[in-house]
Each structure stands twice: as structure tokens, then as C-alpha cells.
Protein backbone atom coordinates (compact mmCIF):
# COMPACT_ATOMS: atom_id res chain seq x y z
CA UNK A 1 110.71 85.89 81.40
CA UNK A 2 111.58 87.20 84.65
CA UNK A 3 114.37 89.43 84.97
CA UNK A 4 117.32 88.22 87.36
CA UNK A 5 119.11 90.18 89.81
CA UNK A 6 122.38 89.25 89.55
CA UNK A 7 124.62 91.69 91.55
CA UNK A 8 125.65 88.88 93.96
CA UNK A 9 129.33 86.65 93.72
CA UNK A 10 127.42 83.71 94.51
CA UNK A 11 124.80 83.88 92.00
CA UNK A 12 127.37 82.92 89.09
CA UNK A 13 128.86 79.22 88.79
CA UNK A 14 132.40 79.01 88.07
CA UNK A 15 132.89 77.02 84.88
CA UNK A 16 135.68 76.61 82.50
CA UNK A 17 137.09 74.85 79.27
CA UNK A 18 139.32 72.56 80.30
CA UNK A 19 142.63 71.63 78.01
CA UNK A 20 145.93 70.46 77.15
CA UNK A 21 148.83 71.81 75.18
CA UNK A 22 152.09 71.37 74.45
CA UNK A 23 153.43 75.13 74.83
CA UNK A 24 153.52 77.82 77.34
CA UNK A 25 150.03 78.04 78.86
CA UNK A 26 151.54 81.43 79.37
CA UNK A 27 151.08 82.09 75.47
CA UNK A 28 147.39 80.73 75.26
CA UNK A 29 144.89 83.28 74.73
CA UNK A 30 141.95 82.75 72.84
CA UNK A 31 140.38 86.08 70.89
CA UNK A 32 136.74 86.99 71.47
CA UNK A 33 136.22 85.63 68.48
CA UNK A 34 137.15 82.14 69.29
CA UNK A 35 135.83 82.01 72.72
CA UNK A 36 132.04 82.57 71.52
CA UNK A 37 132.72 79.90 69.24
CA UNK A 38 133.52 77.44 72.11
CA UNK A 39 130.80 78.99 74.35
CA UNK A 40 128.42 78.28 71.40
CA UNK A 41 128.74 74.50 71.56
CA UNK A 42 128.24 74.55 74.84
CA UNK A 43 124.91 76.61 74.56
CA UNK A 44 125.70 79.39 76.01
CA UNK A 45 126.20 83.27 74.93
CA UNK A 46 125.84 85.46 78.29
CA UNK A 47 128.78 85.05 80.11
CA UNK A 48 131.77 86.89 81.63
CA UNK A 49 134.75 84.77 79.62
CA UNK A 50 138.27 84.93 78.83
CA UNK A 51 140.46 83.53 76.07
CA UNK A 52 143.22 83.31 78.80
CA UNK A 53 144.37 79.69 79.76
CA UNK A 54 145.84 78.79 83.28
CA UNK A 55 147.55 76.50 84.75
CA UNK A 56 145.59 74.47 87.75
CA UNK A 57 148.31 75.23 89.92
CA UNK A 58 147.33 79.44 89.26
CA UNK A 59 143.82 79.63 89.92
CA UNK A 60 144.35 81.23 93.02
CA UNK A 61 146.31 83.98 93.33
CA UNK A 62 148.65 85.11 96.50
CA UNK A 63 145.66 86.65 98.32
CA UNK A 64 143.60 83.36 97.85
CA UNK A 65 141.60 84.88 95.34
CA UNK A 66 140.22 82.26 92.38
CA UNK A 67 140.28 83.63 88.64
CA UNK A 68 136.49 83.60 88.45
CA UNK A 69 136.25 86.04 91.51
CA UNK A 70 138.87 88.39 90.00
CA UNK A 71 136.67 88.35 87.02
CA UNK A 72 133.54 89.02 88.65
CA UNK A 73 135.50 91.60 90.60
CA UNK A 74 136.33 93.61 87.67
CA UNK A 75 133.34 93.48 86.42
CA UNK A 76 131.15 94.70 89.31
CA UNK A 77 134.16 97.21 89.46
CA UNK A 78 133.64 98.44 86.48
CA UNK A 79 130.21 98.28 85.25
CA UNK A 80 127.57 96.83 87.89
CA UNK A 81 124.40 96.83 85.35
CA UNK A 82 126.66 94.61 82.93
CA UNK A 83 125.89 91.71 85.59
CA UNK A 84 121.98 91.78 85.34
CA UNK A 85 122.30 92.27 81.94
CA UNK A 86 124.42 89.15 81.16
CA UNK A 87 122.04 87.15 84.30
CA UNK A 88 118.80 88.07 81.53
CA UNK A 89 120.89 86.55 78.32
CA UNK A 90 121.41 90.19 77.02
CA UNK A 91 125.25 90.28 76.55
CA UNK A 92 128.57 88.86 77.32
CA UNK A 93 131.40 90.39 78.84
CA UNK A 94 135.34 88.89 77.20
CA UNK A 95 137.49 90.07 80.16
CA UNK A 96 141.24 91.27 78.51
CA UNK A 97 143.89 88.85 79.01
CA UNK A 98 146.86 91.34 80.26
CA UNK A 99 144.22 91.32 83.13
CA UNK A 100 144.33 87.94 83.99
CA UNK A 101 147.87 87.50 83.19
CA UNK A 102 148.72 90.50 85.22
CA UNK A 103 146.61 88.77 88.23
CA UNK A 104 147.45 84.90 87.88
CA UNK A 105 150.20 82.74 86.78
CA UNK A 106 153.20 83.90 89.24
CA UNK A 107 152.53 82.04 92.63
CA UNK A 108 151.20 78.55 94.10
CA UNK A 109 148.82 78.87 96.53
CA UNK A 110 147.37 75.22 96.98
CA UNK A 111 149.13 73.37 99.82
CA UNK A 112 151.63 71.20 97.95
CA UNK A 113 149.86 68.00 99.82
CA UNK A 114 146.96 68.77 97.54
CA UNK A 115 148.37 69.36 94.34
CA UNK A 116 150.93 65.67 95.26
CA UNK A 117 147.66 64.06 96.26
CA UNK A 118 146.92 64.23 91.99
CA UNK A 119 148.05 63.31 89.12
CA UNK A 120 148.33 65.68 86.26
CA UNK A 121 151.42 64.63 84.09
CA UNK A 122 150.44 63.96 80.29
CA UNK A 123 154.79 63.75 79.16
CA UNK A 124 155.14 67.11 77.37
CA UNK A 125 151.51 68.07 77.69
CA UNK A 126 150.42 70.72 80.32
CA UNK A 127 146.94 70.86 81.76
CA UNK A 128 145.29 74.33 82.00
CA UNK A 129 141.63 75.89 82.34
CA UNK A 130 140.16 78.74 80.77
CA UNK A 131 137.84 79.65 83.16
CA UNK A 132 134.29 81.63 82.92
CA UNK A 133 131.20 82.43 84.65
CA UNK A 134 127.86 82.21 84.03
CA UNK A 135 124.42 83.01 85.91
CA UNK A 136 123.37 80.17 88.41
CA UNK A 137 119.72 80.53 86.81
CA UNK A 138 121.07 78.73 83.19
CA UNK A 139 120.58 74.90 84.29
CA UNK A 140 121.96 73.53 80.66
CA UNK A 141 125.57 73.94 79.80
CA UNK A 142 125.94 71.80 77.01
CA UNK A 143 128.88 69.49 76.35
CA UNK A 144 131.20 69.71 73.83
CA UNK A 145 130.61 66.30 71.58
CA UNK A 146 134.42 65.31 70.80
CA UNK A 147 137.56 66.93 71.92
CA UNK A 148 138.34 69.96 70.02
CA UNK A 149 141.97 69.96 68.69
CA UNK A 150 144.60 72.53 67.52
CA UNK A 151 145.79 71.27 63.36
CA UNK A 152 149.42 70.72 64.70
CA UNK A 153 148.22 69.05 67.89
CA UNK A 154 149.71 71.78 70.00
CA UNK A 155 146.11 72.40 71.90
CA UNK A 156 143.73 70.18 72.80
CA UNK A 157 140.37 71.07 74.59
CA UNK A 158 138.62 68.43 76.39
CA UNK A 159 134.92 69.82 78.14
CA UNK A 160 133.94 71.97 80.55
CA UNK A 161 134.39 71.53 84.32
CA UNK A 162 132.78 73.46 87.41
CA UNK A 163 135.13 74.67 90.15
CA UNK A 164 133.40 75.08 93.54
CA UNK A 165 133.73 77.60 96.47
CA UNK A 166 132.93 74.54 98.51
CA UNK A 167 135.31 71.52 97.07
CA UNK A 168 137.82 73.49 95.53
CA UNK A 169 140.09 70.08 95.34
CA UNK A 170 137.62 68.22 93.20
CA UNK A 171 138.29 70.20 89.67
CA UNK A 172 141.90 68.48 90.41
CA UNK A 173 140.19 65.53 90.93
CA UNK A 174 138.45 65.77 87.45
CA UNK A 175 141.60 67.24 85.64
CA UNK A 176 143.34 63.76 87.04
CA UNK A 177 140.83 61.57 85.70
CA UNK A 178 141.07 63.12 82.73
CA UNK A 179 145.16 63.20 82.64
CA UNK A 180 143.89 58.92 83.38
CA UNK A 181 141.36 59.11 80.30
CA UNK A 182 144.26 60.87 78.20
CA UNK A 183 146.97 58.38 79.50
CA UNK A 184 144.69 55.19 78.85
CA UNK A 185 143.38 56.12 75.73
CA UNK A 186 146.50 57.30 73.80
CA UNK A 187 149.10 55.71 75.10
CA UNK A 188 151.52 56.04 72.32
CA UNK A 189 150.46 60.17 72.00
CA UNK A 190 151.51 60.97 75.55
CA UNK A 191 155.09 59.56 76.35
């Protein structure tokens, strides 16, 4: 196997779980624990993760900064070799959430035309994505096979999505075909 040299932002793909729930997405924070457990249905173990949900509308901070390159940020901030390692499938890296909550989750910075150009309401339900990275060299991120839902039906997680540098707009466009999905299939669930 050849070793990958992964020092570079744009050598990791911006993925994350994508979800509903019915509380705060403030209070949403998966351990370490549970996060390898999702990550493992999805076939994958080396990534940079975080248990922290956010809402679509907080992915990018008031510098125009997207939760995945605040991750990576820390990281390379913090311990550079840690990226080849995870690139080679030789660890994973669960970033804190007081990071990510001290980072995201306070200001809008998509132009309201974008965010009105999609709909996202599911009644009481709240969209939100718990985002990760992973190396650009791993080609198969599973799916999950059926939604994966809290006992009280609180939580909900759906699949994984990819947000891109270059069509930042289209993970709304997949979180509103799923709010569609959601809304078509369970009518009666999400008033």
C-alpha cells in the first residue's frame, strides 16, 4: 500500500451524517463512542469526526469558514503527522464538541435568497449535519441501509451527504429532497 501524503485541505472530502430531531440541535452531541459506530456502517474508521450536530444554516461561520475546514484547521494546528496518519487508515481523530460549538451555531452566513430558494421545514423537526472528513483516496463510503432512529423518536439519522467547495448550495438541495422524501413518506409523522 502506498503511503498518502495528506497535509493538503483539498485532499479530504467533506462528508457528513445527515439528520433530524426534534430538540435543540444545540444539545446534540454524539460521544466517540457513538460516532465510530455510525462511521462503521458506513465503512469507514480513519477520519477526523465529530459527535456535534449543526444546523444547515451554521456551516459557515462569520469569516466564511465551513465546519470541515475549522476541523481540518485544528488539526493541522495541532498535530500535522495526525493527517498522513489518518490519509494511510492508521487512526481517527473525534474533534471536541465545545470546539465546534464555540466556532459554529451563532451567525447566518448564506445569503437569505439561498437558504428561501429551499425547503427544509419537517413541522417540529429540525434538519442538522454532523459533519466529517475523510481522505479523497477512500472511493467507498458506504450507505447506511435504513434510517437510524433515536427509541423516543427525538433523532433521526438519514445517510451521509458530501458538501462541496465548489456547489456549496447543492447539500441544501439534498437536505430539501430529503425534507420532500420525509414529508411524502410520513405524512401523518411530520405535521
Amino acid at each position: 500500500m502506498n503511503q498518502q501524503t495528506a497535509v493538503s485541505a483539498t485532499e479530504w472530502k467533506h462528508m457528513c451524517f445527515a439528520g433530524i430531531s426534534k430538540h435543540s440541535i444545540n444539545e446534540i452531541d454524539l460521544n466517540e463512542e457513538q460516532i465510530a459506530g455510525l462511521l462503521s456502517m458506513i465503512d469507514l474508521s480513519s477520519v477526523i469526526s465529530s459527535g456535534t450536530a449543526i444546523e444547515l444554516q451554521h456551516l459557515i461561520n462569520e469569516q466564511g469558514t465551513t465546519a470541515w475546514a475549522a476541523m481540518y484547521a485544528l488539526v493541522i494546528a495541532n498535530d500535522k503527522e495526525a493527517l498522513n496518519l489518518i490519509a494511510n487508515g492508521k487512526t481517527r481523530i473525534h474533534i471536541p464538541a465545545n470546539f465546534i460549538r464555540s466556532v459554529f451555531g451563532n451567525h447566518i452566513n448564506w445569503p437569505a435568497a439561498i437558504l428561501e430558494k429551499y425547503d427544509l421545514t419537517l413541522g417540529e423537526y429540525r434538519p442538522f449535519a454532523i459533519p466529517f472528513l475523510v481522505h479523497k483516496s477512500v472511493t467507498n463510503i458506504g450507505a447506511l441501509s435504513q434510517s437510524l432512529k433515536a427509541p423516543d423518536g427525538s433523532l433521526e439519522i438519514f445517510g451521509v451527504y458530501e458538501f462541496l467547495d465548489t456547489d456549496p448550495e447543492g447539500l441544501l438541495k439534498e437536505y430539501a429532497e430529503l425534507a420532500t422524501f420525509i414529508k411524502e413518506e410520513r405524512e401523518d409523522a411530520i405535521q
